[in-house]
C-alpha atoms as a PDB file:
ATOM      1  CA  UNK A   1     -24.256  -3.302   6.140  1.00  0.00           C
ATOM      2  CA  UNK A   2     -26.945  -0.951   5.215  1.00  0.00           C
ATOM      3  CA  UNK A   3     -25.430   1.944   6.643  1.00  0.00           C
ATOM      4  CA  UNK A   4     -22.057   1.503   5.125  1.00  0.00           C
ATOM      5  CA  UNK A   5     -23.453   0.602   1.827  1.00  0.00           C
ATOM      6  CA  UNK A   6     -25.133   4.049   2.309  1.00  0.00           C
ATOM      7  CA  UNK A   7     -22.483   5.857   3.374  1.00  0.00           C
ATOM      8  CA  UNK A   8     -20.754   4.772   0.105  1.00  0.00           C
ATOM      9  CA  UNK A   9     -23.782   6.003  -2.400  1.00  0.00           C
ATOM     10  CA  UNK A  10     -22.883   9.372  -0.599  1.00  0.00           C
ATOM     11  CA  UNK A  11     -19.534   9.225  -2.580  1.00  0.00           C
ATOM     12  CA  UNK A  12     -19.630  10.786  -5.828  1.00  0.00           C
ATOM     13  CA  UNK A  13     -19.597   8.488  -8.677  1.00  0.00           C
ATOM     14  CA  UNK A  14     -20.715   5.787  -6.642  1.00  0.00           C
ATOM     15  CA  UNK A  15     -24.072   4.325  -7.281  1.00  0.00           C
ATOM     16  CA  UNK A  16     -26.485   1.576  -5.469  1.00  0.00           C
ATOM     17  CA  UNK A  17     -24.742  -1.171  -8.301  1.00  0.00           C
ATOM     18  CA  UNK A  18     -21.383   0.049  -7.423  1.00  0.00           C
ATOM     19  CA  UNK A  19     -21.684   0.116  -3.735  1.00  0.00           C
ATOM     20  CA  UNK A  20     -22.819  -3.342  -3.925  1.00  0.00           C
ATOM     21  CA  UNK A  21     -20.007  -4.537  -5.689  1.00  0.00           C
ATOM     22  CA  UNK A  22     -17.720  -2.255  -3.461  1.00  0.00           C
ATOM     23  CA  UNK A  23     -19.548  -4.351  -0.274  1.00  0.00           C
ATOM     24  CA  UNK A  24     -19.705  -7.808  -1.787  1.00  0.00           C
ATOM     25  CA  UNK A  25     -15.232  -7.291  -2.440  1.00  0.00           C
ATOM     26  CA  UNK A  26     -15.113  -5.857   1.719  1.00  0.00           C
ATOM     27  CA  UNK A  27     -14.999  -2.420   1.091  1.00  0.00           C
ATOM     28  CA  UNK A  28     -17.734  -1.474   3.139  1.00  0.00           C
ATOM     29  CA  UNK A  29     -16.906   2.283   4.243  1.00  0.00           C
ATOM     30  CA  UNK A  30     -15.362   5.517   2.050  1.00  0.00           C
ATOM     31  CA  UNK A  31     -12.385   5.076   4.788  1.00  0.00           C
ATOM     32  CA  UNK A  32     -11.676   1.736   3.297  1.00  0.00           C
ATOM     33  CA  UNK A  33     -11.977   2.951  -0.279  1.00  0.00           C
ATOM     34  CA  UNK A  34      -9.198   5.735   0.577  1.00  0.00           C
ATOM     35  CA  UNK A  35      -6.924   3.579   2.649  1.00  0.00           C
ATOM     36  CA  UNK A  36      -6.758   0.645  -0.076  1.00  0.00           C
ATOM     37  CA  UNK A  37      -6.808   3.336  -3.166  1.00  0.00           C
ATOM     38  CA  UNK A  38      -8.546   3.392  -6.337  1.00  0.00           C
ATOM     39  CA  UNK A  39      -6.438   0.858  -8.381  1.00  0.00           C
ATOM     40  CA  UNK A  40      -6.416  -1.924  -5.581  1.00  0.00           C
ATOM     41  CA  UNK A  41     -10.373  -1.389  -5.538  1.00  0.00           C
ATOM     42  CA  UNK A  42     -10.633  -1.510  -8.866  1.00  0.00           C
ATOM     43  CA  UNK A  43      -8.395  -4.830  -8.707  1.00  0.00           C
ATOM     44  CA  UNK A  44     -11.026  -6.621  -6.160  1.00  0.00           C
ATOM     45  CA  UNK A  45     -14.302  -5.652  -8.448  1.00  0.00           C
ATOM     46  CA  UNK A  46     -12.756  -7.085 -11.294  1.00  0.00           C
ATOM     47  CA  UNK A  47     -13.282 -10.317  -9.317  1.00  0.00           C
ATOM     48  CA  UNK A  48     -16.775  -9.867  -9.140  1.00  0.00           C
ATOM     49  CA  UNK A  49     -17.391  -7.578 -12.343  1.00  0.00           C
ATOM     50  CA  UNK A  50     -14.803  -8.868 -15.232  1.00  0.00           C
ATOM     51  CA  UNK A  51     -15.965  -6.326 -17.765  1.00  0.00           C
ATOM     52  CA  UNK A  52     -14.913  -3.211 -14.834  1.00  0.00           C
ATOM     53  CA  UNK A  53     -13.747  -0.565 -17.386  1.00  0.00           C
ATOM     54  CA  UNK A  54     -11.184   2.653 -16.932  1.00  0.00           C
ATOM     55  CA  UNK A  55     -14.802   4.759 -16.791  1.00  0.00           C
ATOM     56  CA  UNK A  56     -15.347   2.710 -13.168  1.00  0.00           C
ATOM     57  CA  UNK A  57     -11.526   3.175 -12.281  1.00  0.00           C
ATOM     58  CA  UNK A  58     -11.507   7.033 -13.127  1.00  0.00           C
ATOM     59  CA  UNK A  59     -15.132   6.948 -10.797  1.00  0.00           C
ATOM     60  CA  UNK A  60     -13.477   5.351  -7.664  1.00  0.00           C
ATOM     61  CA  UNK A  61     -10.616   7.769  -7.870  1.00  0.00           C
ATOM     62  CA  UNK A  62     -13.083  10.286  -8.393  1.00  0.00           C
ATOM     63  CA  UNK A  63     -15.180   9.359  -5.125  1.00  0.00           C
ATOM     64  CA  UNK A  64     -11.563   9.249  -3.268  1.00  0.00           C
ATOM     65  CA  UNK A  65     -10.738  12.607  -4.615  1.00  0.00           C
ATOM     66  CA  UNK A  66     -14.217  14.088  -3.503  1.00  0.00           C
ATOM     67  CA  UNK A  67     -14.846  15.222  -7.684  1.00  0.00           C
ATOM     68  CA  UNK A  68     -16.973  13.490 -10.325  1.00  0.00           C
ATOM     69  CA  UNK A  69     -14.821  11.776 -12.181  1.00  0.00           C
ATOM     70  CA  UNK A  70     -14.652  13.931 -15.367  1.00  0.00           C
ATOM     71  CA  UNK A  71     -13.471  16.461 -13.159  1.00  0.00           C
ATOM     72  CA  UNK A  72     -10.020  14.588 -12.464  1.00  0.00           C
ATOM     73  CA  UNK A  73      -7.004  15.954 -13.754  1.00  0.00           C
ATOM     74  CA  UNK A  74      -6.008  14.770 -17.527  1.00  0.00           C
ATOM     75  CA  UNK A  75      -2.524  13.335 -15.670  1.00  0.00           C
ATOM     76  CA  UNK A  76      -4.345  11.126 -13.488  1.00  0.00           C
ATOM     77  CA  UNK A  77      -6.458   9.709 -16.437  1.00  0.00           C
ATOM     78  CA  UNK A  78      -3.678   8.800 -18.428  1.00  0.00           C
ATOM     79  CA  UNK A  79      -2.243   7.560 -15.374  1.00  0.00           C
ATOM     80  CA  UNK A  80      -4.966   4.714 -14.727  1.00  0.00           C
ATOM     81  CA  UNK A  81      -5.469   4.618 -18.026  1.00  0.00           C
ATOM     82  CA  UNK A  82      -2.227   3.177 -18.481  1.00  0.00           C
ATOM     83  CA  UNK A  83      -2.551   1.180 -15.041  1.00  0.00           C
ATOM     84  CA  UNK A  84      -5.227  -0.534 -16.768  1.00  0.00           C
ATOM     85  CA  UNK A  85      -3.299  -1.634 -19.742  1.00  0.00           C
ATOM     86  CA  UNK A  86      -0.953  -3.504 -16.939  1.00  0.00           C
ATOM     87  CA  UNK A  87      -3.689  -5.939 -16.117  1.00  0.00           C
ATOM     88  CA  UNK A  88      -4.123  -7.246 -19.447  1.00  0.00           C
END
């Protein structure tokens, strides 16, 4: 586990508390962040972290993109921003 838990930290946005999280919902490797997406991640955490927020959405789409997450295109905000409205 240690090495995939590492391999996430490597992502940006994603921090030793987030990895954790990431790990403890089985996504263990940035492969399996990309392949299940950043809305179905974000889905799973809320399991384990009910108060997940749009600023921890925009940050796994940011680590799948490859850019810190202010970096992601005003479209794709609004986008999860109104994704997250849906699970209300």
């Amino acid at each position: 586990m240690a090495t995939n838990f590492h391999q996430l930290t490597l992502l940006p946005n994603i921090g030793k508390v987030v990895a954790e999280k990431l790990v403890q919902v089985g996504i263990e490797s940035p492969e399996q962040l990309k392949s299940i997406g950043s809305k179905n991640a974000f889905i799973r955490l809320r399991t384990v972290d009910p108060g997940a927020c749009l600023s921890m959405l925009c940050g796994l789409e940011g680590a799948i993109q490859g850019v810190r997450w202010h970096s992601l295109e005003k479209s794709k905000k609004e986008e999860l921003k109104e994704f997250i409205k849906t699970l209300h």
